[in-house]
Structure formats: C-alpha cells, structure tokens
C-alpha atoms as a PDB file:
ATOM      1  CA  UNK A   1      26.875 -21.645  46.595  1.00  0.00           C
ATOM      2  CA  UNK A   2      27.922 -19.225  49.332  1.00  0.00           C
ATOM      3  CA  UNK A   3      29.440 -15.695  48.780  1.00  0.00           C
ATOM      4  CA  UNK A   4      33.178 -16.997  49.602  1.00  0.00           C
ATOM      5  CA  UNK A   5      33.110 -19.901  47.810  1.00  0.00           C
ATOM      6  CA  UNK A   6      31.676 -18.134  44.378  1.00  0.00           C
ATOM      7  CA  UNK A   7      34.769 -15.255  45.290  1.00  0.00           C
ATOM      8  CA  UNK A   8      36.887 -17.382  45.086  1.00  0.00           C
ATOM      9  CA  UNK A   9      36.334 -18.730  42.345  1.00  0.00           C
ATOM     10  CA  UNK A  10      35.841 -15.752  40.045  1.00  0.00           C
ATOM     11  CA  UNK A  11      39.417 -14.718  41.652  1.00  0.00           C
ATOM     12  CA  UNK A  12      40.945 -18.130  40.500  1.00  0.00           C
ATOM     13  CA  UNK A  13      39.143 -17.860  36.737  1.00  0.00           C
ATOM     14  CA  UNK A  14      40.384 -14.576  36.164  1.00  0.00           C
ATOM     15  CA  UNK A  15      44.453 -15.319  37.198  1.00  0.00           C
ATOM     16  CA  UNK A  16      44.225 -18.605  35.430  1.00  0.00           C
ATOM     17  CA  UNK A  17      42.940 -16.433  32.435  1.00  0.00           C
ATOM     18  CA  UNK A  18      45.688 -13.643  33.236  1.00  0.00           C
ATOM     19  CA  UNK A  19      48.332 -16.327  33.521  1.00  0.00           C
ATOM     20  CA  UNK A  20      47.717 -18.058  30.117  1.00  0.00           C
ATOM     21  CA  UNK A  21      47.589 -14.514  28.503  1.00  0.00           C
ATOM     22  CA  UNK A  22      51.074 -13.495  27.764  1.00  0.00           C
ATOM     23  CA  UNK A  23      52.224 -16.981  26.178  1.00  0.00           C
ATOM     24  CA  UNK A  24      49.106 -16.538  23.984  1.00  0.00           C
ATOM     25  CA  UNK A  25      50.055 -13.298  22.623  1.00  0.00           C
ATOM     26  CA  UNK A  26      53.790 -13.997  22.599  1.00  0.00           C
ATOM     27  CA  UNK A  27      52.767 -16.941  19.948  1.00  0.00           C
ATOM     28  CA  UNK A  28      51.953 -14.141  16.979  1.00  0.00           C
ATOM     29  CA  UNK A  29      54.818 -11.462  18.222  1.00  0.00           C
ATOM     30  CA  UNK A  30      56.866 -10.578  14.742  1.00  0.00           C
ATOM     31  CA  UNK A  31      59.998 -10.052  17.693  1.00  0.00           C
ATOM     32  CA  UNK A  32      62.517  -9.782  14.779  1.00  0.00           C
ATOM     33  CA  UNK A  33      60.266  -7.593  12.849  1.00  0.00           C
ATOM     34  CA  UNK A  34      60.453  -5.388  15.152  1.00  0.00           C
ATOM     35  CA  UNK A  35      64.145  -5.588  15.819  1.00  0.00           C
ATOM     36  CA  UNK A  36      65.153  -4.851  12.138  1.00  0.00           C
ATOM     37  CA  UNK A  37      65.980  -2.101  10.568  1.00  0.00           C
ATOM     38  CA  UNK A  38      65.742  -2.388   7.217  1.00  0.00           C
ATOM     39  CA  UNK A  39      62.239  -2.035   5.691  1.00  0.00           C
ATOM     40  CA  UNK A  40      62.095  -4.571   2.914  1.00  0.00           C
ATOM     41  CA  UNK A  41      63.812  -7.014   6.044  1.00  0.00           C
ATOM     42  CA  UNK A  42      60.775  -5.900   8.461  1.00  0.00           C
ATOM     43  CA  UNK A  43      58.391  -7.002   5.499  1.00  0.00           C
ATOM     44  CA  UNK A  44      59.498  -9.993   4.581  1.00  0.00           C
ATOM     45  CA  UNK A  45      58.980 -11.077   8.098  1.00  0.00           C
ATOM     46  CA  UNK A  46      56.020  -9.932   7.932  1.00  0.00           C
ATOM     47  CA  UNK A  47      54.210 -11.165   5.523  1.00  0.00           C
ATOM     48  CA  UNK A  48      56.887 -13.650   3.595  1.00  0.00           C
ATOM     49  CA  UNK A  49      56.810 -11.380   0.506  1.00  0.00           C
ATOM     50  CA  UNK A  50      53.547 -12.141  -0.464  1.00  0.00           C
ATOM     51  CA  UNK A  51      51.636  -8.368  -0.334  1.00  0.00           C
ATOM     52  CA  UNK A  52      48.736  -7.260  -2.642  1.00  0.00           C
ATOM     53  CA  UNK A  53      48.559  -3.349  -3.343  1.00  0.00           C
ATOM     54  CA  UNK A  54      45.089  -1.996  -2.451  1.00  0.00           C
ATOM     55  CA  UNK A  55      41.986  -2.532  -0.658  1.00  0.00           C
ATOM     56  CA  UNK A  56      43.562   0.180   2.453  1.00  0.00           C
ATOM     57  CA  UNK A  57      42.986   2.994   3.168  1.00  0.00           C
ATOM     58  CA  UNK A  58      45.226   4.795   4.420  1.00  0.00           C
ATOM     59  CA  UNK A  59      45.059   8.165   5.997  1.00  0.00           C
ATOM     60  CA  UNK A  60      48.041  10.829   6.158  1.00  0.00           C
ATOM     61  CA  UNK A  61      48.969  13.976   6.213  1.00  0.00           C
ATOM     62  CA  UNK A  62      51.173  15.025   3.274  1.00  0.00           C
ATOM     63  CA  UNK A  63      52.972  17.357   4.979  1.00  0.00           C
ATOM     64  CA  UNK A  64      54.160  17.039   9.023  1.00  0.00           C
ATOM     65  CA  UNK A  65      55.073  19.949  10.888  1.00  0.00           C
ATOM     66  CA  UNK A  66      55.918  18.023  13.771  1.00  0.00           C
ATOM     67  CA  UNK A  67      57.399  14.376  12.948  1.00  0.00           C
ATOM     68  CA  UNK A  68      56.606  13.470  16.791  1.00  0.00           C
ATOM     69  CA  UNK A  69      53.121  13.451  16.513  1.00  0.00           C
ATOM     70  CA  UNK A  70      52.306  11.960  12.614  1.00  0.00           C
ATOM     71  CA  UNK A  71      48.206  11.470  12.857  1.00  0.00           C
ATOM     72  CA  UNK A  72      47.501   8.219  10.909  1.00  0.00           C
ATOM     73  CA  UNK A  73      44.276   5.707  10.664  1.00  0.00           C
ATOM     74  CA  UNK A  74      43.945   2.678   8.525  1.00  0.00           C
ATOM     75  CA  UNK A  75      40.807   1.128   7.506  1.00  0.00           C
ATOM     76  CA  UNK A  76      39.194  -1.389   5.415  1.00  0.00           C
ATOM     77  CA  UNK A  77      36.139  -2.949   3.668  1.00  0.00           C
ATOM     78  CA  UNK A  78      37.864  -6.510   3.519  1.00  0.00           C
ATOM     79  CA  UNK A  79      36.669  -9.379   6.246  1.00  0.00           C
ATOM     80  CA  UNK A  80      38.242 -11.400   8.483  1.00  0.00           C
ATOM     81  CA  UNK A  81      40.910  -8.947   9.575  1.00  0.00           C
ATOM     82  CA  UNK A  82      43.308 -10.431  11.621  1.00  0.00           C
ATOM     83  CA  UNK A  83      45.955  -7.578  12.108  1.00  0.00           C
ATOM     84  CA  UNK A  84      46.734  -3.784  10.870  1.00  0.00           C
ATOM     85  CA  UNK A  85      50.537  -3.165  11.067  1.00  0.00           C
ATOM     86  CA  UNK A  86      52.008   0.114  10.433  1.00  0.00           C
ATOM     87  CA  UNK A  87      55.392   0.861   9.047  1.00  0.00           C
ATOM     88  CA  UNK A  88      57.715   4.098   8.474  1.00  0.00           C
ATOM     89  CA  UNK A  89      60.108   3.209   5.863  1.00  0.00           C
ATOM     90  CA  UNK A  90      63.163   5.753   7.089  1.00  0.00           C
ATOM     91  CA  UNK A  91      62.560   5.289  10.832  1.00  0.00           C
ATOM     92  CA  UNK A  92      65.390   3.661  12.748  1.00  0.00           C
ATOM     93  CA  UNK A  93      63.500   0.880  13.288  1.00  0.00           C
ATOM     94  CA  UNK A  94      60.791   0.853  10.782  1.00  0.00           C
ATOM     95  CA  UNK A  95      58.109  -1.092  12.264  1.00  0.00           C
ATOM     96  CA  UNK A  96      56.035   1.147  14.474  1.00  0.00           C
ATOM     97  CA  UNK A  97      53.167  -0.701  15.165  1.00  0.00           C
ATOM     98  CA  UNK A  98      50.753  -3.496  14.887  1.00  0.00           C
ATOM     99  CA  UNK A  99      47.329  -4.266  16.168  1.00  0.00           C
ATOM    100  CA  UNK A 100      45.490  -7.561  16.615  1.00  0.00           C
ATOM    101  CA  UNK A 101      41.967  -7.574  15.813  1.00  0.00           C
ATOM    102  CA  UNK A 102      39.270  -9.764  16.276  1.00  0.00           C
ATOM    103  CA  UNK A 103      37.717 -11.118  12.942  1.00  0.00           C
ATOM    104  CA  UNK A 104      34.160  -9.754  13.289  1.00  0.00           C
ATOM    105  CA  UNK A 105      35.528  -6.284  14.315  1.00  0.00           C
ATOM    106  CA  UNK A 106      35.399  -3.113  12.160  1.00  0.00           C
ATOM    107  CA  UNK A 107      38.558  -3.299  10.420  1.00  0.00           C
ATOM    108  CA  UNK A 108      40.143   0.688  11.532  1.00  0.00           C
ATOM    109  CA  UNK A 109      42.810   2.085  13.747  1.00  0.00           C
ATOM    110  CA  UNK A 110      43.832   5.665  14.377  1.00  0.00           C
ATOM    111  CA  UNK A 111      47.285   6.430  16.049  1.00  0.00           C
ATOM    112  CA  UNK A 112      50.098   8.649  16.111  1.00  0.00           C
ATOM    113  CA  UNK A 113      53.364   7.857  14.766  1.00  0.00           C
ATOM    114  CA  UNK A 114      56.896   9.183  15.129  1.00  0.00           C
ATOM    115  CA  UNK A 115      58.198   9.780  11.730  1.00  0.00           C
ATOM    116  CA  UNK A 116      62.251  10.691  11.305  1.00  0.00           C
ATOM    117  CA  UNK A 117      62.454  12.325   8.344  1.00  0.00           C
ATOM    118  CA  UNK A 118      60.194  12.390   5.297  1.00  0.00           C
ATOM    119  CA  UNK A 119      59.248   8.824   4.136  1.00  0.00           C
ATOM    120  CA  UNK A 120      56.835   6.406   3.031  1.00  0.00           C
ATOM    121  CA  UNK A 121      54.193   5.250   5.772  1.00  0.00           C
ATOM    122  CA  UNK A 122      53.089   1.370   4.980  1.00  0.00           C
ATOM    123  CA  UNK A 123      50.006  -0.086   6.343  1.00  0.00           C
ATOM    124  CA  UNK A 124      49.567  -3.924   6.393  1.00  0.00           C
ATOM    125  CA  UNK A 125      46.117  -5.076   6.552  1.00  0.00           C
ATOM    126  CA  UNK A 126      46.188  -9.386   6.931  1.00  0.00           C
ATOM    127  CA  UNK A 127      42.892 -11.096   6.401  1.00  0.00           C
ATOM    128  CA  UNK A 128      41.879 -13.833   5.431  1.00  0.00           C
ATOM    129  CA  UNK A 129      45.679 -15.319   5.823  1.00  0.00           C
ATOM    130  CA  UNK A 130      46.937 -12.699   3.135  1.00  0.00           C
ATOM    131  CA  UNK A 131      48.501  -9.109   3.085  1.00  0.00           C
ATOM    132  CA  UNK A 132      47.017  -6.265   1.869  1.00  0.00           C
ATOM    133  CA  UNK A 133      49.046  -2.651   1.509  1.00  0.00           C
ATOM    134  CA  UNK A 134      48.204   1.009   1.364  1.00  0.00           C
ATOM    135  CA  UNK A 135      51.234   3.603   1.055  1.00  0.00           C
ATOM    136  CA  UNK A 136      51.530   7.288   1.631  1.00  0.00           C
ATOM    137  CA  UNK A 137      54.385   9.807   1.179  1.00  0.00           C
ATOM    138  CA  UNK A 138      54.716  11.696   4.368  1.00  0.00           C
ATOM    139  CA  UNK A 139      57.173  14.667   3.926  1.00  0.00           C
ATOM    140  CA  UNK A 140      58.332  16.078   7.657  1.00  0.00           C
ATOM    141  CA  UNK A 141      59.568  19.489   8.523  1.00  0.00           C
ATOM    142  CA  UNK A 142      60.525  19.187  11.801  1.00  0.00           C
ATOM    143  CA  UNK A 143      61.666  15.344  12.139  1.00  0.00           C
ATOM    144  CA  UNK A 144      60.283  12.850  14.968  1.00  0.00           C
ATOM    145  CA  UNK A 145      63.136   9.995  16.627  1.00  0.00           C
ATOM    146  CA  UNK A 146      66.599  10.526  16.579  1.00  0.00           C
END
C-alpha cells in the first residue's frame, strides 16, 4: 500500500473514532445529577439509593484554609471499578466530579475541589454494578464558590 493511500486512511480511522466519541460518553452522563442541588437528590440519581458504607478510602484534609483549592484522592481495593464520583454536600451544586475508569485500572484519583463552606465530602466508588461510599468532614476557613 502506498504512503497516501495508508494516510489516508489512518486520517479517516481516527475522525470516524473522534466522531462516535461524544455520543458514547454522553450515554453514561448523570446530566441531572449534575444540575441538582440538593445532595440526597444528586444521589439518588446516582446510584438509585442503593449505597454500601465502606471499602473507600477517602483522603481529606480536616481542616481547609483555602476552600478553593480542597486536595482530595479516592482509592480502592475493590475490582471492576467503573466510576469514582465526588460530592460536596453544602456546595451549590453538590456534585463536583466524576471519573470513568476502565475496569482493569488501579482504582485512585487525586483532585482538587472547591468546597463552600464546611461540609461533608462523599466519594462514590461503582463496581461491579453497585455503590460503594467513603465520607469525610471537611471544615473550611476561608470558603471556596459563591
């Protein structure tokens, strides 16, 4: 196959590929999740109320100078992660975050978070088609979103 011909068609794999993309992810986007604000609302659409406390670990600080920058990371032992989504219960719009993961993957994020005033952070750990939960009390001095 000559140069052009195999140029061309790498070009026309990868915008097929880009093309298909954003309907893919669309089809898992919590859109009203992330709309709400009301916490127990934002996790109900979430997960359907079906959450188990423990197996995350989640990492905080217990006290935030600066609510603008709120260092956070989230990790796990369970397998089959699907998604880690992050949560700030007295945010304006409480759901902060979530990241897709591929199942084989190491099962951790770090991130900052803007956190209002002081409040619980929630992390959501979904694998294995259930929800997992680890909470942490967050207290702010100097607060993060209007």
């Amino acid at each position: 196959m000559n140069k052009n011909r195999r140029h061309f068609l790498h070009r026309s794999v990868a915008a097929l590929a880009a093309s298909l993309a954003p309907a893919a992810l669309s089809a898992n986007w919590p859109k009203q999740a992330f709309e709400t604000t009301a916490l127990q609302q934002a996790l109900d659409l979430i997960t359907g109320g079906n959450v188990e406390q423990g197996a995350v670990t989640l990492k905080a600080p217990g006290i935030a100078e600066d609510g603008g920058a709120v260092r956070v990371e989230v990790e796990t032992a369970l397998e089959n992660v699907e998604s880690i989504t992050l949560l700030v219960e007295k945010n304006p719009v409480p759901l902060t975050s979530q990241f897709m993961l591929h199942g084989q993957s190491h099962a951790y994020i770090a991130t900052n978070l803007k956190v209002r005033e002081t409040s619980d952070v929630i992390a959501l750990v979904k694998a294995g088609g259930r929800y997992y939960s680890g909470r942490r009390t967050v207290r702010v001095t100097a607060g993060g979103c209007s």
